[in-house]
Structure formats: C-alpha cells, structure tokens
N, C-alpha and C. Protein backbone atom coordinates (compact mmCIF):
# COMPACT_ATOMS: atom_id res chain seq x y z
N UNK A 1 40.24 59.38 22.74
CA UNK A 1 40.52 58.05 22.23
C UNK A 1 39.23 57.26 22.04
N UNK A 2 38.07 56.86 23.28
CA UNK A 2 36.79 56.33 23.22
C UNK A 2 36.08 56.79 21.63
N UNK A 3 36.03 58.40 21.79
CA UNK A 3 35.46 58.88 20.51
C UNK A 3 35.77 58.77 19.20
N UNK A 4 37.72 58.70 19.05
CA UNK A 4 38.07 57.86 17.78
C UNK A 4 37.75 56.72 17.32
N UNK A 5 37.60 55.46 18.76
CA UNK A 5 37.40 54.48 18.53
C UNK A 5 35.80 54.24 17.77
N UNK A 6 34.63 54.73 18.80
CA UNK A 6 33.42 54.92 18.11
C UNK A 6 33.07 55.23 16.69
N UNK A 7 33.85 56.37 16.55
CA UNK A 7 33.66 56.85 14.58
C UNK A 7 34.44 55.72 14.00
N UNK A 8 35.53 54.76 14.26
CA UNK A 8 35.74 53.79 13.31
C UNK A 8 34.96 52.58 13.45
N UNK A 9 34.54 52.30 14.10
CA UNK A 9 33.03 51.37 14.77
C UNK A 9 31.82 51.58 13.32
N UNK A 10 31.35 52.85 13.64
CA UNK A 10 30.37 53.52 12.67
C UNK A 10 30.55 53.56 11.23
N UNK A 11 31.81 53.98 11.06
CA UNK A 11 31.92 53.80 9.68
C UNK A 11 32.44 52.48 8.93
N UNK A 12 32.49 51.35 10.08
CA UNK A 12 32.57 50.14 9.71
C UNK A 12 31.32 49.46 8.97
N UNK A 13 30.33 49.82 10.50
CA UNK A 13 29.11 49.86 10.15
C UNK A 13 28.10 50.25 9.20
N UNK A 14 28.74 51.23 8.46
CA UNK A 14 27.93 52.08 7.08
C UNK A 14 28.89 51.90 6.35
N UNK A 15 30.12 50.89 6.01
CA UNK A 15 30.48 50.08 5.26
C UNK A 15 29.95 49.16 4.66
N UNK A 16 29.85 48.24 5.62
CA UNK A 16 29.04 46.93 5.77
C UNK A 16 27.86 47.14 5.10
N UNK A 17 26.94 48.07 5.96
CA UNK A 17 25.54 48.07 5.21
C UNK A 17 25.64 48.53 3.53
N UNK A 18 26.71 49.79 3.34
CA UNK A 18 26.50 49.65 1.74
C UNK A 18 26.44 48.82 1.31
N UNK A 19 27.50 47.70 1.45
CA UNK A 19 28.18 46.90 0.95
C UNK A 19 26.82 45.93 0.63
N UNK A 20 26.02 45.79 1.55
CA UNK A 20 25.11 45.18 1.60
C UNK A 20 23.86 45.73 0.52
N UNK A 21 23.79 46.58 0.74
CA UNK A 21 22.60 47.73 -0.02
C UNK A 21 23.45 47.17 -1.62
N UNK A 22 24.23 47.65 -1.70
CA UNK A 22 24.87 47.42 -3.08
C UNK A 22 24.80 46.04 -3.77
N UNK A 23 24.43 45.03 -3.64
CA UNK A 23 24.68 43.59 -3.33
C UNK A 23 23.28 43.33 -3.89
N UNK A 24 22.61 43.87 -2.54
CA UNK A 24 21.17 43.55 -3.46
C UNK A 24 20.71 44.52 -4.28
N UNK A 25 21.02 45.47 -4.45
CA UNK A 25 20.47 46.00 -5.90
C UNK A 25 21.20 45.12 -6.94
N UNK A 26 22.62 44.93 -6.77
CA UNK A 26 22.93 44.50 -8.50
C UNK A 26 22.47 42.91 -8.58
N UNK A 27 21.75 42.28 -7.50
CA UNK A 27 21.29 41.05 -7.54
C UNK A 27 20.02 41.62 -7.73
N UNK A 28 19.42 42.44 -7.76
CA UNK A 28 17.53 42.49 -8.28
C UNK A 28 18.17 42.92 -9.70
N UNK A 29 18.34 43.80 -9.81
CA UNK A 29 18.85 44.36 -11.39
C UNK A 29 18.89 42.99 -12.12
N UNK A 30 20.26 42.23 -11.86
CA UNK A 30 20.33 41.03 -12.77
C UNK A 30 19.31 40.40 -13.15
N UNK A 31 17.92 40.15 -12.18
CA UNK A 31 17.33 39.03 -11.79
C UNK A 31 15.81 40.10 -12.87
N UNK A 32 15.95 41.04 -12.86
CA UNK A 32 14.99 42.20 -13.58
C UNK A 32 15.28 42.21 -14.63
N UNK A 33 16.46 42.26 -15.38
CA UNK A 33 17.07 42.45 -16.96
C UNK A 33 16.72 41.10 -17.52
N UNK A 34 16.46 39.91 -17.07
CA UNK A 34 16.62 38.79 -17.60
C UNK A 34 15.02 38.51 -18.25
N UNK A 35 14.77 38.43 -19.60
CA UNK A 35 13.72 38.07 -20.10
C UNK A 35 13.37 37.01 -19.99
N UNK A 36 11.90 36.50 -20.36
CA UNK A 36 11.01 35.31 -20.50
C UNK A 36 11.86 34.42 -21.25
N UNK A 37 11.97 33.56 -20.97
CA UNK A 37 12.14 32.28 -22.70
C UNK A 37 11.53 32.62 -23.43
N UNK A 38 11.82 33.00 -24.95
CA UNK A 38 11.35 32.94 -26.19
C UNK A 38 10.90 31.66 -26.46
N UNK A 39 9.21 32.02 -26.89
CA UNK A 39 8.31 30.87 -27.50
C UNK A 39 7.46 30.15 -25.96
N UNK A 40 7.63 31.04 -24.86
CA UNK A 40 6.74 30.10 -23.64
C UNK A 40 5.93 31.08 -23.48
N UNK A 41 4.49 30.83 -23.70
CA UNK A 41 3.03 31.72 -23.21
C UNK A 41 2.52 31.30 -21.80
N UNK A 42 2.40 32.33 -21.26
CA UNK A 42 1.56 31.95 -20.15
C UNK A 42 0.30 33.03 -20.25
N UNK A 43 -0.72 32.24 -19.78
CA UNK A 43 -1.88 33.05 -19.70
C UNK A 43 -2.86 31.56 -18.90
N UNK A 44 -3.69 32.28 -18.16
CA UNK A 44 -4.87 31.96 -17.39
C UNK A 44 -5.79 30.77 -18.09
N UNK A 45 -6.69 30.29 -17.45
CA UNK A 45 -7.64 29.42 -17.92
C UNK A 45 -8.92 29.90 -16.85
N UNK A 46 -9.71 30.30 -18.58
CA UNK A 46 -11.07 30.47 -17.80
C UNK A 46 -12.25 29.96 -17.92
N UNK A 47 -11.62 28.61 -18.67
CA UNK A 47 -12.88 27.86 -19.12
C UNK A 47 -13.16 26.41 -17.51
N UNK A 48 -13.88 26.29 -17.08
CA UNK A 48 -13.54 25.33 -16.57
C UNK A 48 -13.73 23.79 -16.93
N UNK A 49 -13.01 22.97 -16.41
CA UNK A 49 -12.57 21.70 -16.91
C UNK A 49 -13.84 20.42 -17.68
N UNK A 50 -15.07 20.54 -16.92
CA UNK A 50 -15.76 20.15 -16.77
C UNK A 50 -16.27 20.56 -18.61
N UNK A 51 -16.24 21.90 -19.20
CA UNK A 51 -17.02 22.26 -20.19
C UNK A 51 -16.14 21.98 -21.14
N UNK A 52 -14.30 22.06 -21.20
CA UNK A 52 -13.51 21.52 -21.74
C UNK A 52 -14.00 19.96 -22.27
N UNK A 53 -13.71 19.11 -21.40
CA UNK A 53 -14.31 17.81 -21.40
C UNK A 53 -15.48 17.11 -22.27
N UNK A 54 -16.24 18.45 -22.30
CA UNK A 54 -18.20 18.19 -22.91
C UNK A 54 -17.63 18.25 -24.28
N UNK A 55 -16.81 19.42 -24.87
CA UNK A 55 -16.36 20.17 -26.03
C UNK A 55 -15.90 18.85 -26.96
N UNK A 56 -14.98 18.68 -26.26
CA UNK A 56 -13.59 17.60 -26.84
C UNK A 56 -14.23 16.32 -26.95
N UNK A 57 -15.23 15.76 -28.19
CA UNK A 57 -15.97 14.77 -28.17
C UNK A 57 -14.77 13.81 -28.78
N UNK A 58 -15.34 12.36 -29.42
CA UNK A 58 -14.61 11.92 -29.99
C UNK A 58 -14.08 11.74 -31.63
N UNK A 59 -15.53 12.28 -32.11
CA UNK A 59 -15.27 12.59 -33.54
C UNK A 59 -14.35 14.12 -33.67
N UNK A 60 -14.35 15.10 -32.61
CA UNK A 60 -13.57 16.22 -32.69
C UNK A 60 -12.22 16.23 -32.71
N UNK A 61 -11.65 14.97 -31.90
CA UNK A 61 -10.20 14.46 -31.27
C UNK A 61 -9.94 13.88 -32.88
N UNK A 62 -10.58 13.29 -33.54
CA UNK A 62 -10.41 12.84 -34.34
C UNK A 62 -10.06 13.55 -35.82
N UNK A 63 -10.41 14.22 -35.78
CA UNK A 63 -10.62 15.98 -36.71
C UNK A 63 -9.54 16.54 -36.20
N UNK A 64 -8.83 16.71 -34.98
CA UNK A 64 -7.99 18.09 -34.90
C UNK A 64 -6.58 17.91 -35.61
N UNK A 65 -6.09 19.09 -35.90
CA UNK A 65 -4.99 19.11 -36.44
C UNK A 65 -3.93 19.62 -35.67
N UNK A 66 -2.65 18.72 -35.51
CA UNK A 66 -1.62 19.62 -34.51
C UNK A 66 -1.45 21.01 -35.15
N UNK A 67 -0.79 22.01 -33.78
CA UNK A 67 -0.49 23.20 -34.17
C UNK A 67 1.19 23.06 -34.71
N UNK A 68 1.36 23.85 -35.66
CA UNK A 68 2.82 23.97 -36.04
C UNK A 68 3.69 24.09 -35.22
N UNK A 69 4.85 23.50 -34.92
CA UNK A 69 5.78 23.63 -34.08
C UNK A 69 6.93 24.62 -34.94
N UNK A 70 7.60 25.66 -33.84
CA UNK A 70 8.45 25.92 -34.43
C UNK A 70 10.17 25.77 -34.68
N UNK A 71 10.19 26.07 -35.66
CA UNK A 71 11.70 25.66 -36.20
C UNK A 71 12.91 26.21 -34.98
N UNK A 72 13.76 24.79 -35.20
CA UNK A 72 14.97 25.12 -33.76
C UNK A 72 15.72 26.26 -34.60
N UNK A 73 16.21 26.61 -35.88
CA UNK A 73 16.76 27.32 -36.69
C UNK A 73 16.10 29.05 -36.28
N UNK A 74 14.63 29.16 -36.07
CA UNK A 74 14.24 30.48 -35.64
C UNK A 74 14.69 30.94 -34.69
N UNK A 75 15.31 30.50 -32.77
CA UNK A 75 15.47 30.68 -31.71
C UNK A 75 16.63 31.19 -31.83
N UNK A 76 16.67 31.95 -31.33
CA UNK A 76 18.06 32.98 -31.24
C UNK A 76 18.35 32.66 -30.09
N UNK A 77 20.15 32.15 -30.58
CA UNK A 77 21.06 31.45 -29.64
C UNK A 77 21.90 32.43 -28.20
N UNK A 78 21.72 31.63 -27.40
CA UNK A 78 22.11 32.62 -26.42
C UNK A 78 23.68 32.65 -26.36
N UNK A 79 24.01 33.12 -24.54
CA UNK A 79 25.32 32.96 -24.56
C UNK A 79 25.85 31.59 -24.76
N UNK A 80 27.02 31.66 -25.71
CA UNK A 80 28.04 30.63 -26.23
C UNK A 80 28.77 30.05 -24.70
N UNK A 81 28.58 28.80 -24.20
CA UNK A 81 30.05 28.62 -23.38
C UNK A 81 31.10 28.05 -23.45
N UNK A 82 32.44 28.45 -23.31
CA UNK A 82 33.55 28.00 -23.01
C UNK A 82 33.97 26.86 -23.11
N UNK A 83 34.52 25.86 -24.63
CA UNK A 83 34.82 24.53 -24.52
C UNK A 83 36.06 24.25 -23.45
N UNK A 84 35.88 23.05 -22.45
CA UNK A 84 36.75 22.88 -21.57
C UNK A 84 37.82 22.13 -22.50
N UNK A 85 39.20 21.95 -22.62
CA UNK A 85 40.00 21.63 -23.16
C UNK A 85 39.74 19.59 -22.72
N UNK A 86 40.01 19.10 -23.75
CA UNK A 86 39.76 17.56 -23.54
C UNK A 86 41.22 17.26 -22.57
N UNK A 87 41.04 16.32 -21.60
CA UNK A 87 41.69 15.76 -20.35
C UNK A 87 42.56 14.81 -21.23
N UNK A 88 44.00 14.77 -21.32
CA UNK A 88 45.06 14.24 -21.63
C UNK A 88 44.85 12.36 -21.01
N UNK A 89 44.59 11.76 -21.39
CA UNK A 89 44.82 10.26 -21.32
C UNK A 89 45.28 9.46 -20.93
N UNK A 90 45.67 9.00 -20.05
CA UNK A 90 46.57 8.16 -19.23
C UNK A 90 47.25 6.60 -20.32
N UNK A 91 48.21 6.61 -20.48
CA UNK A 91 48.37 5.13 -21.50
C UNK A 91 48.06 4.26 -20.62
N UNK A 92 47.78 2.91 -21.05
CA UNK A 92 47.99 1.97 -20.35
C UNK A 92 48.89 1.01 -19.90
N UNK A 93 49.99 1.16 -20.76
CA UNK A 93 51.24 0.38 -20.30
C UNK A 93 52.21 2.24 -19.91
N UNK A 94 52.56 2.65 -18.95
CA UNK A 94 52.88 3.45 -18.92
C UNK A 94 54.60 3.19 -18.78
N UNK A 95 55.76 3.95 -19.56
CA UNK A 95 57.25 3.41 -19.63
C UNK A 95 57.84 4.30 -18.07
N UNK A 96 58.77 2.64 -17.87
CA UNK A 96 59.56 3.04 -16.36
C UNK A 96 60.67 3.31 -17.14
N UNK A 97 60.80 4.52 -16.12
CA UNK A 97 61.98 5.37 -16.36
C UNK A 97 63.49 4.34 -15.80
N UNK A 98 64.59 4.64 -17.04
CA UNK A 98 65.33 3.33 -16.89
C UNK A 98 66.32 4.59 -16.13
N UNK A 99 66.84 3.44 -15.65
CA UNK A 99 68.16 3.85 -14.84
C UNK A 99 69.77 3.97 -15.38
C-alpha cells in the first residue's frame, strides 16, 4: 500500500513539472516568433556627444532637410480586433408597467 501510495506521489510530481516545462517553452516560443516593429532601427552611437554638438553649427541647422517620413498606407496591418457590440441605451423616461 506505502509503495502504491509513493508511485502516485511521483507521478504527480512529473506531472506538475511537465506541466511546467511545457508552459515555459510555449511562453519562450511565443515571446521568440514575435518580430521587431516594422520601420524601428536600432543601432549604437559612436560618435560622441561633444563632436555631434561642434558638427551641428548654425548655418548647418539651417540647411538641413527633414528625412522622408513614411506613408501610414505602406505598414502592413496587423491582427484585426473584434468590434464589441454597442451597449443598448437606457431611455430616459422609462414606461411603468400598468396594471
């Protein structure tokens, strides 16, 4: 009986932990499949601030030209969600039920 009891103990136990093991893989997976935002760069700075500053005179600020922004029409739309149905209205004179 002790020894039945033990093996259902154990395999409670290596339940649980799958259960667990399983859990976090399909939570790294999700968190791995999911790409960057389209249109955000990241990269380093190796100029330092100080030589930035020297560069950027005031006749230069004056000269630059913005960079093109791009069109909201290019961004490919993600998932669509679910319109919630509009909430029914309460009247304001509401009719008593006649007798």
């Amino acid at each position: 009986m002790l020894q039945k009891r033990s093996m259902i103990q154990l395999s409670l136990v290596g339940a649980i932990a799958l259960a667990l093991l399983l859990g976090l893989f399909l939570t790294g997976r999700k968190r791995m499949s999911k790409p960057d935002p389209a249109g955000v760069a990241r990269h380093s700075l190796k100029t330092p601030a100080e030589d930035v500053q020297k560069y950027w005179t005031a006749e230069k600020m004056r000269e630059a030209k913005p960079v093109p922004m791009p069109h909201v029409s290019d961004v490919k739309e993600g998932k669509k969600r679910r319109q919630r149905p509009a909430k029914p209205q309460k009247s304001e004179n509401p009719e008593k039920p006649q007798a």
